[in-house]
Protein backbone atom coordinates (compact mmCIF):
# COMPACT_ATOMS: atom_id res chain seq x y z
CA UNK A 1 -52.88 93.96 -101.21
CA UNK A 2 -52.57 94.47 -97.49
CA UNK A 3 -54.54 97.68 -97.69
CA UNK A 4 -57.35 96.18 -100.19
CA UNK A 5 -58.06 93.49 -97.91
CA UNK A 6 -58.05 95.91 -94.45
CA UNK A 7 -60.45 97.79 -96.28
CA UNK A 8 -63.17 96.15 -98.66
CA UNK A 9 -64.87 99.24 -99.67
CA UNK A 10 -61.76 100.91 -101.16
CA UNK A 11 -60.29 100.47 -104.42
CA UNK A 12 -56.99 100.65 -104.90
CA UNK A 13 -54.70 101.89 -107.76
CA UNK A 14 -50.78 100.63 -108.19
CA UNK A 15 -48.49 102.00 -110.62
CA UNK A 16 -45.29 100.18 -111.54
CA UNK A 17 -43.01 101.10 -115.31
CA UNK A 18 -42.44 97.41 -114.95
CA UNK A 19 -44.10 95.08 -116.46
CA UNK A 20 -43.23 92.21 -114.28
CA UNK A 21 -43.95 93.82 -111.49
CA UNK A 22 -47.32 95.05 -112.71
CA UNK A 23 -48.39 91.22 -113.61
CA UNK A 24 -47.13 89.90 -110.07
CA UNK A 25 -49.33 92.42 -108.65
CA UNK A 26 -52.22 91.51 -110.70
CA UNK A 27 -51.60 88.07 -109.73
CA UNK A 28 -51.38 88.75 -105.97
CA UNK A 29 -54.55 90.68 -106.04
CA UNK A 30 -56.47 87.76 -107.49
CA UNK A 31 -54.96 85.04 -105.44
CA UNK A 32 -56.15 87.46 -102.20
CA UNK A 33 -59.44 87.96 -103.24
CA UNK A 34 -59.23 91.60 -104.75
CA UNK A 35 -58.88 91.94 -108.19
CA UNK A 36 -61.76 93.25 -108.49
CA UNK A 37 -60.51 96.49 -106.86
CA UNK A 38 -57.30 96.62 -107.73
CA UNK A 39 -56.73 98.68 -110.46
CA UNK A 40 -53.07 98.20 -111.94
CA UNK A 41 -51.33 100.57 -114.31
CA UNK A 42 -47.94 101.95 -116.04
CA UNK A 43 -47.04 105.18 -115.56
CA UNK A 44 -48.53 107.82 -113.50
CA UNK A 45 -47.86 111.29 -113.94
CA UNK A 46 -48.64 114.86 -112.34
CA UNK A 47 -51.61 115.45 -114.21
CA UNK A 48 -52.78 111.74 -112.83
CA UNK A 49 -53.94 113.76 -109.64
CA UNK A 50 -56.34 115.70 -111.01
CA UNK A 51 -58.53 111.66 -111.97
CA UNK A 52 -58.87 111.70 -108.24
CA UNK A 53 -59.53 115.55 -107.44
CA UNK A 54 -63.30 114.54 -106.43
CA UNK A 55 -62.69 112.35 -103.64
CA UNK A 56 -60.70 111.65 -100.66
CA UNK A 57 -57.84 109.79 -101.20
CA UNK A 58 -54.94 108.57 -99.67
CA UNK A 59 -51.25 108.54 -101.77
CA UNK A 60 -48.90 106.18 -100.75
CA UNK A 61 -45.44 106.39 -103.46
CA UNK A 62 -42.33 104.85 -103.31
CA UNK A 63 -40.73 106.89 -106.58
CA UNK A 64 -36.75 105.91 -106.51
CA UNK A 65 -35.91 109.88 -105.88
CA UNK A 66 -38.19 111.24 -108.24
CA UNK A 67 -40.32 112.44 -105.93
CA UNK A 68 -40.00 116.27 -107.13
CA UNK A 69 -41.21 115.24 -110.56
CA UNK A 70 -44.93 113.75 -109.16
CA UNK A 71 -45.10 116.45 -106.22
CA UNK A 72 -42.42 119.30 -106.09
CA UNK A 73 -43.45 122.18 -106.08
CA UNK A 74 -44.12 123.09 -109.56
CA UNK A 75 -46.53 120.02 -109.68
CA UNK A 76 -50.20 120.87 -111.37
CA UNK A 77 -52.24 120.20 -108.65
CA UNK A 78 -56.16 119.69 -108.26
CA UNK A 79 -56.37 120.08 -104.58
CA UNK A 80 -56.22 123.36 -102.54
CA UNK A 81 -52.73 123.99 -101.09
């Protein structure tokens, strides 16, 4: 929420497998003011890139060691490398 409220005109999307932790975070986000742009979802995948191929973005992932399997190498990717 830190990052929604440091910057209103940005809208910011937050993936969790957990359900729990996907309500607390909807829950956060309205008692700070932001639910409106927070957007919280499941699962994101390699292809989920290519939603935000148009704009600038910034990707911030904490992935338990499954890193490789969002970015490695063979990872689709929408951007230029």
């Amino acid at each position: 929420m830190g990052l929604a409220r440091l910057m209103p005109a940005v809208t910011v999307y937050a993936y969790d497998i957990v359900e729990a932790a996907r309500l607390a975070c909807a829950e956060l986000a309205g008692k700070n003011g932001v639910a409106d742009r927070v957007v919280v979802r499941e699962t994101f995948t390699p292809t989920g890139f290519e939603e935000f191929a148009d704009r600038r973005c910034l990707v911030m992932m904490d992935v338990e060691g499954r890193r490789m399997t969002c970015c490695g190498p063979t990872c689709p990717r929408p951007w230029p490398r």
